[in-house]
C-alpha atoms as a PDB file:
ATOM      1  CA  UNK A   1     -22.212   7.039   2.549  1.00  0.00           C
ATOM      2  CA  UNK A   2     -20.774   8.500   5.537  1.00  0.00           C
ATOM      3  CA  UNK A   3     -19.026  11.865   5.887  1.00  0.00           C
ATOM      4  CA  UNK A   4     -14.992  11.529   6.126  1.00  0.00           C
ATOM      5  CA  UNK A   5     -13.030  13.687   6.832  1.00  0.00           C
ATOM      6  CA  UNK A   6      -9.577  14.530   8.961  1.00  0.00           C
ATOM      7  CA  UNK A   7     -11.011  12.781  12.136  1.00  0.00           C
ATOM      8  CA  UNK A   8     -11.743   9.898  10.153  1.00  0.00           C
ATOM      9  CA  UNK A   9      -8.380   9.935   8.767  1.00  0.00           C
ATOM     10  CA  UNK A  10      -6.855  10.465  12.490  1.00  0.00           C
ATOM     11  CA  UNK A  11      -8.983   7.562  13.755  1.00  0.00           C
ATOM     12  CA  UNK A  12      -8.104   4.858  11.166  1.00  0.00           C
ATOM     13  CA  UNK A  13      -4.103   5.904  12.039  1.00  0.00           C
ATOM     14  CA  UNK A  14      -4.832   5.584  15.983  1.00  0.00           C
ATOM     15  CA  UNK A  15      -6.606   2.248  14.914  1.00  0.00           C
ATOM     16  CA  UNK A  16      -3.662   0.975  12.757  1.00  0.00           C
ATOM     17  CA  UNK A  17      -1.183   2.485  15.722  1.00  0.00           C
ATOM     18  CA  UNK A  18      -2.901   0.002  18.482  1.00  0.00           C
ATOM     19  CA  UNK A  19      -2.961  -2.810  16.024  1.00  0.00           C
ATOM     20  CA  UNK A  20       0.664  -2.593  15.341  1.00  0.00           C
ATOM     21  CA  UNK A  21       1.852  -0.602  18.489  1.00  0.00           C
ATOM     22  CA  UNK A  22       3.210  -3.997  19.961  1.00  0.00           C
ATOM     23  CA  UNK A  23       4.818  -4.690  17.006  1.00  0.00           C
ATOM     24  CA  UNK A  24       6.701  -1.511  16.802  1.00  0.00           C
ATOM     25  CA  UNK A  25      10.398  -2.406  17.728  1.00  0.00           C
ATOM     26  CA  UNK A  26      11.374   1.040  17.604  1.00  0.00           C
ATOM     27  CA  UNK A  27       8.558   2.352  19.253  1.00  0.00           C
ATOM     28  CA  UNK A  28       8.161   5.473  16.754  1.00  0.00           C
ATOM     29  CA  UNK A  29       4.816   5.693  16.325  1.00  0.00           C
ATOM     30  CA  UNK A  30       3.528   5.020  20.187  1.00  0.00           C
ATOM     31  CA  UNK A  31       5.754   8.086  21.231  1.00  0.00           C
ATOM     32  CA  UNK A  32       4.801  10.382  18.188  1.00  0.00           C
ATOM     33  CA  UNK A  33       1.559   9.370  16.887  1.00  0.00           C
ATOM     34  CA  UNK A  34      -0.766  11.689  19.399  1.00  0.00           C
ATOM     35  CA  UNK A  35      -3.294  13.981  20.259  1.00  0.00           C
ATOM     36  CA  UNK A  36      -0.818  16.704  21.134  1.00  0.00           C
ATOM     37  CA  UNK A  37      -0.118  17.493  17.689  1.00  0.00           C
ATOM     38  CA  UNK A  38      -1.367  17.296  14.274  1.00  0.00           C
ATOM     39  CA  UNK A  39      -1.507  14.317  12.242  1.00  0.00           C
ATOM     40  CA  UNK A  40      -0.055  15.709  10.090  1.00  0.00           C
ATOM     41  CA  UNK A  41       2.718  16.426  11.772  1.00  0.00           C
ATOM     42  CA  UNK A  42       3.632  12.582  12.545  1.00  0.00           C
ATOM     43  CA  UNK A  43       6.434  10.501  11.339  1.00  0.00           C
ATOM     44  CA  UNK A  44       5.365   8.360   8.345  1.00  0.00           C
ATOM     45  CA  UNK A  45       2.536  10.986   7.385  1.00  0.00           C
ATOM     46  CA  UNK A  46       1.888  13.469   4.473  1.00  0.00           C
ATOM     47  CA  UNK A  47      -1.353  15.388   4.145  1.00  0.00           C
ATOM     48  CA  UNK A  48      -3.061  17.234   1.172  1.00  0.00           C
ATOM     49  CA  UNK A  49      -2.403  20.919   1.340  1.00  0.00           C
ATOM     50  CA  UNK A  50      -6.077  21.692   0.751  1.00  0.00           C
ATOM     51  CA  UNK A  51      -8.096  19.937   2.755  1.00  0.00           C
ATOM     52  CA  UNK A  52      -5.214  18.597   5.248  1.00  0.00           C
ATOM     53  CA  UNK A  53      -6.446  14.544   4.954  1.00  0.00           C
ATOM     54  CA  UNK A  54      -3.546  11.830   5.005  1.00  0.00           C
ATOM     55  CA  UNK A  55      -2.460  11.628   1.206  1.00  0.00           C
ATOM     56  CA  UNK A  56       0.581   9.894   1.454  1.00  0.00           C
ATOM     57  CA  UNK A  57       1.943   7.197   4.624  1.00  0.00           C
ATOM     58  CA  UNK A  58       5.487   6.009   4.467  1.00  0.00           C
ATOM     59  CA  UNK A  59       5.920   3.276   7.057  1.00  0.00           C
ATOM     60  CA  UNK A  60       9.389   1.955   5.130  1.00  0.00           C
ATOM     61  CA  UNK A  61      12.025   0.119   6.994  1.00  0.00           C
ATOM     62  CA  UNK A  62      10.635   0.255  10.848  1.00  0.00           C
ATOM     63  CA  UNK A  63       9.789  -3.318  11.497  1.00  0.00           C
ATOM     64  CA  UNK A  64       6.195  -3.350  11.609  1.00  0.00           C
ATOM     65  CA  UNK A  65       3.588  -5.834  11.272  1.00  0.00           C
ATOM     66  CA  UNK A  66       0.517  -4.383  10.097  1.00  0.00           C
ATOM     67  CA  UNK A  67      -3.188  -4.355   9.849  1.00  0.00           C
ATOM     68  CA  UNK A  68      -4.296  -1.142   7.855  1.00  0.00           C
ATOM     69  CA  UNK A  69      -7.716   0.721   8.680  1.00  0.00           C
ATOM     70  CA  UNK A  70      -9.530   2.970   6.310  1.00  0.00           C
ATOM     71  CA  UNK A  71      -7.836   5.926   4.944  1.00  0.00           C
ATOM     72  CA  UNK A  72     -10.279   7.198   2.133  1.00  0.00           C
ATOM     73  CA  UNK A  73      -7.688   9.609   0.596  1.00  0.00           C
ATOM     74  CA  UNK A  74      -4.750   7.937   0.576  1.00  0.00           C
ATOM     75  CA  UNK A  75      -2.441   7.924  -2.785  1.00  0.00           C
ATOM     76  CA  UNK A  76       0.898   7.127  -1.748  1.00  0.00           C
ATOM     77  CA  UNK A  77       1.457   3.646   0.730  1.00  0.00           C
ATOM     78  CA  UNK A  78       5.023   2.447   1.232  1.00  0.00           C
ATOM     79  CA  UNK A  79       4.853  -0.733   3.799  1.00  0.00           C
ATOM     80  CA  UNK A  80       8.298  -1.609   2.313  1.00  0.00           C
ATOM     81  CA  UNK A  81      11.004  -3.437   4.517  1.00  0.00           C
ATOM     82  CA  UNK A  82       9.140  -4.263   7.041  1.00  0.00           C
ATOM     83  CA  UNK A  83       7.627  -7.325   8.906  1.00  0.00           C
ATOM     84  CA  UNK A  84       4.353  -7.871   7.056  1.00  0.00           C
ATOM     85  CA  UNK A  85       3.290 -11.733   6.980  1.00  0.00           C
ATOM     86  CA  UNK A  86       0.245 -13.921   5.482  1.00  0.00           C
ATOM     87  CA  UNK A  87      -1.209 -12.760   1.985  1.00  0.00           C
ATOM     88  CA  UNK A  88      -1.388  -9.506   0.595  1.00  0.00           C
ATOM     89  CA  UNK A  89      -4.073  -7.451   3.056  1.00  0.00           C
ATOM     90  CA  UNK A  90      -7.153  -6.965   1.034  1.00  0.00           C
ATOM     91  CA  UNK A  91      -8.044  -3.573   2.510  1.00  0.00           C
ATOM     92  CA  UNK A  92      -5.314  -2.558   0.766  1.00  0.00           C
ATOM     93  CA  UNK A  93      -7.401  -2.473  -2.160  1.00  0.00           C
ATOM     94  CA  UNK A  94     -10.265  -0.525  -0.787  1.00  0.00           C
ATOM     95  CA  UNK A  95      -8.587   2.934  -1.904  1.00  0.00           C
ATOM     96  CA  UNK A  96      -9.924   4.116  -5.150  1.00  0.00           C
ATOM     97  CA  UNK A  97      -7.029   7.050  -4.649  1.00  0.00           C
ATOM     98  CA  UNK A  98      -4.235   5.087  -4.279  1.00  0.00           C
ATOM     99  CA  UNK A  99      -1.267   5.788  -6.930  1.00  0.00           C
ATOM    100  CA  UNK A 100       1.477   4.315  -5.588  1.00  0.00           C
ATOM    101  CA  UNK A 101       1.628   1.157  -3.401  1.00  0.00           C
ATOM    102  CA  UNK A 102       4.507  -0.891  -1.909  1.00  0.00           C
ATOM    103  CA  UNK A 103       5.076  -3.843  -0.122  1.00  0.00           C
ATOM    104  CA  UNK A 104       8.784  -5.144  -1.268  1.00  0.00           C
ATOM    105  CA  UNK A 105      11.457  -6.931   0.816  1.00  0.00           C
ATOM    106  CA  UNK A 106       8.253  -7.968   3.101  1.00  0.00           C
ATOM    107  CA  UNK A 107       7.536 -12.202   4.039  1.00  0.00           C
ATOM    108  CA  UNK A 108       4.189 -11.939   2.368  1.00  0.00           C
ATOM    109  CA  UNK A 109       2.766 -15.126   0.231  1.00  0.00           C
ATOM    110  CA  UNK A 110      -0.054 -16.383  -1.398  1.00  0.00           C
ATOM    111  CA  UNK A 111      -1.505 -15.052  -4.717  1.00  0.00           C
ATOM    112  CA  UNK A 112      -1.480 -11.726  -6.393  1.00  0.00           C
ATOM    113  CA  UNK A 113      -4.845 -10.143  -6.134  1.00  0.00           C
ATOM    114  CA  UNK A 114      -6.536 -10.577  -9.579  1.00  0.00           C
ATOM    115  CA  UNK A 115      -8.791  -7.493  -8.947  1.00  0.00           C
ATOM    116  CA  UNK A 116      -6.020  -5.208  -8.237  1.00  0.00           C
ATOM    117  CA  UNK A 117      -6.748  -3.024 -11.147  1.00  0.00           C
ATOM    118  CA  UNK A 118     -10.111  -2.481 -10.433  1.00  0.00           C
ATOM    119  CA  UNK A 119     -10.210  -1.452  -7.094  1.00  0.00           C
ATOM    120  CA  UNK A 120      -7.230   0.785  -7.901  1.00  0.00           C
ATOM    121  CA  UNK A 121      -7.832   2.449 -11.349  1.00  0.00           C
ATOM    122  CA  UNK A 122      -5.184   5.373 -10.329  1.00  0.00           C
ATOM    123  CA  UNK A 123      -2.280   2.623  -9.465  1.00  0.00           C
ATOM    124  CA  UNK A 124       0.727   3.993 -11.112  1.00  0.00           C
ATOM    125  CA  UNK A 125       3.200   2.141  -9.121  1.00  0.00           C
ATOM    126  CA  UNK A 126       3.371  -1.218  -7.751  1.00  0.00           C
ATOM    127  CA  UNK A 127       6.301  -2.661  -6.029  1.00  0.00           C
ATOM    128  CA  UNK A 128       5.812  -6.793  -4.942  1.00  0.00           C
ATOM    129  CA  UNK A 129       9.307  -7.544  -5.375  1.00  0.00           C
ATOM    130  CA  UNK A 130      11.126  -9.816  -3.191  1.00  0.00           C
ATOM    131  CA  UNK A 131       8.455 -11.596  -1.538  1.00  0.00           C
ATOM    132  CA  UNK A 132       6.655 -14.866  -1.659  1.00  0.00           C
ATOM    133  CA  UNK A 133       4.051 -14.590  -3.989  1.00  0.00           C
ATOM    134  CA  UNK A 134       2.887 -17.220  -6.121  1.00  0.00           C
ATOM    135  CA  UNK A 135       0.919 -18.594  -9.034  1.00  0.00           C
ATOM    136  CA  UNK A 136       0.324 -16.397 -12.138  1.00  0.00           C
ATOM    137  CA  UNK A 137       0.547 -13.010 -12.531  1.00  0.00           C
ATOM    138  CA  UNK A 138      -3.524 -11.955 -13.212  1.00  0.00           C
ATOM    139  CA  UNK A 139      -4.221 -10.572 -17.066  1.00  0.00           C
ATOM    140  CA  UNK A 140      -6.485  -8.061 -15.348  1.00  0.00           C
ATOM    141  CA  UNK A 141      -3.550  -6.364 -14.582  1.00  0.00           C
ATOM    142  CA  UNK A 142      -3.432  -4.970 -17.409  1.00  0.00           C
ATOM    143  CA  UNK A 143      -6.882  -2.828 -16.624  1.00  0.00           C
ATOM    144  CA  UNK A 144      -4.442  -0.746 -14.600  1.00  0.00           C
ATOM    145  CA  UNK A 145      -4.251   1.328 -17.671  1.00  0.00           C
ATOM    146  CA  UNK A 146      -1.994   4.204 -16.057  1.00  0.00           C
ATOM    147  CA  UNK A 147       0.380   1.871 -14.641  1.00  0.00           C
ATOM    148  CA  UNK A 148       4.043   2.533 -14.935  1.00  0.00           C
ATOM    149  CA  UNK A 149       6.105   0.702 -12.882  1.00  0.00           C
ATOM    150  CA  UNK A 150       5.200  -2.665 -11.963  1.00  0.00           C
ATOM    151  CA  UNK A 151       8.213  -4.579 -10.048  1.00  0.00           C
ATOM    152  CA  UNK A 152       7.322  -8.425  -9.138  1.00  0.00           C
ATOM    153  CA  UNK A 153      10.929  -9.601  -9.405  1.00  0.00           C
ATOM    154  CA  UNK A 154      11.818 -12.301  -7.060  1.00  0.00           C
ATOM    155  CA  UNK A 155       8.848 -14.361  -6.212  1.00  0.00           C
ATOM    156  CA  UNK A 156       7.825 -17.591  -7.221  1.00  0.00           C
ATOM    157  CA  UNK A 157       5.264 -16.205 -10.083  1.00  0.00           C
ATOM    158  CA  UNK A 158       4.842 -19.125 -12.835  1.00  0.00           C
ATOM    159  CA  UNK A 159       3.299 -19.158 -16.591  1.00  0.00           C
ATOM    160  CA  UNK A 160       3.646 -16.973 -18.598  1.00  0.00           C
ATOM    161  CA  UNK A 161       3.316 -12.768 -18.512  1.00  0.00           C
ATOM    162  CA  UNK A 162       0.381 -11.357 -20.071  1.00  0.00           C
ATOM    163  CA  UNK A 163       0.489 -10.222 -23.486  1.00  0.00           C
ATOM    164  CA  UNK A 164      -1.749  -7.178 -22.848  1.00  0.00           C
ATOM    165  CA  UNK A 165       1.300  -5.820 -20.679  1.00  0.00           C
ATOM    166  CA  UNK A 166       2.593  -4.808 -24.644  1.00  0.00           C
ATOM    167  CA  UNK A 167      -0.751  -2.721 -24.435  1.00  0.00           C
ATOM    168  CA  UNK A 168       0.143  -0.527 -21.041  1.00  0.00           C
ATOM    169  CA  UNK A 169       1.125   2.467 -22.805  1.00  0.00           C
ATOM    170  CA  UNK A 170       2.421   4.336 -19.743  1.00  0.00           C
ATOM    171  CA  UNK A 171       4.368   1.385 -18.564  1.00  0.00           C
ATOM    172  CA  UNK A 172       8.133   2.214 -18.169  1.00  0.00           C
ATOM    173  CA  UNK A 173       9.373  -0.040 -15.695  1.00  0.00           C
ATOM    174  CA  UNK A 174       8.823  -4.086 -15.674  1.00  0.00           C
ATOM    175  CA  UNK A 175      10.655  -6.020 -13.224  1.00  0.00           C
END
């Protein structure tokens, strides 16, 4: 296994800067996303206090179109509002960390991913609403045993919802 640590972190956000830097109407993260300060000092960007990796990115309403890299640490991914086509990116689900991930209010399609709960087995929050998913939501799902919000409203989900849903003890919020 290789050694990551903050220059890992800062590479995978240069690499997800070029991939989207074209597709970054406003142009935020080609003018602050540098070498001449911290990363954690950029727009979008929250690090752990400890050891100073990337724990949280909130890319939320700036227009992008993105293809993630590898952020090993990362619990908290807002992609929300944004221009994000195709099917849900799978190295999304890479993150054992992740808590927290949304993609709302973004042109995305196809399927939701029927291992999302266990590549992510610290997902707490998952917001898919308002997109163009299809087909059945997965029973695995309900694996996501910590899960507490879970928002999936408009889309074009068919059959039924799982039963073992009723079983998601932390579960507060279904939309």
């Amino acid at each position: 296994m290789s050694k990551t640590d903050v220059t890992t972190d800062q590479s995978a956000l240069f690499s997800l800067r070029t991939s989207i830097i074209t597709l970054d109407p406003h142009n935020i993260l080609a003018t602050n996303w540098s070498t001449t300060t911290s990363l954690c000092n950029w727009i979008g960007v929250t690090c752990g206090v400890r050891h100073q990796r990337v724990r949280a990115l909130n890319l939320n309403n700036m227009g992008l179109r993105v293809e993630l890299g590898e952020l090993s640490n990362l619990e908290f991914l807002d992609l929300s509002f944004n221009n994000l086509t195709g099917s849900i990116p799978s190295n999304l689900f890479n993150v054992s960390t992740m808590e927290a991930l949304g993609l709302s209010e973004n042109p995305l399609s196809g399927f939701l991913p029927s291992d999302i709960s266990y590549t992510l087995p610290n997902l707490k929050r998952l917001y898919l609403s308002n997109m163009n998913l299809i087909g059945k939501i997965p029973s695995s799902i309900c694996n996501a045993s910590n899960l507490n919000v879970l928002e999936l409203s408009d889309n074009s989900l068919t059959g039924v919802i799982p039963n073992a849903l009723g079983s998601l003890r932390y579960l507060r919020c279904l939309q």
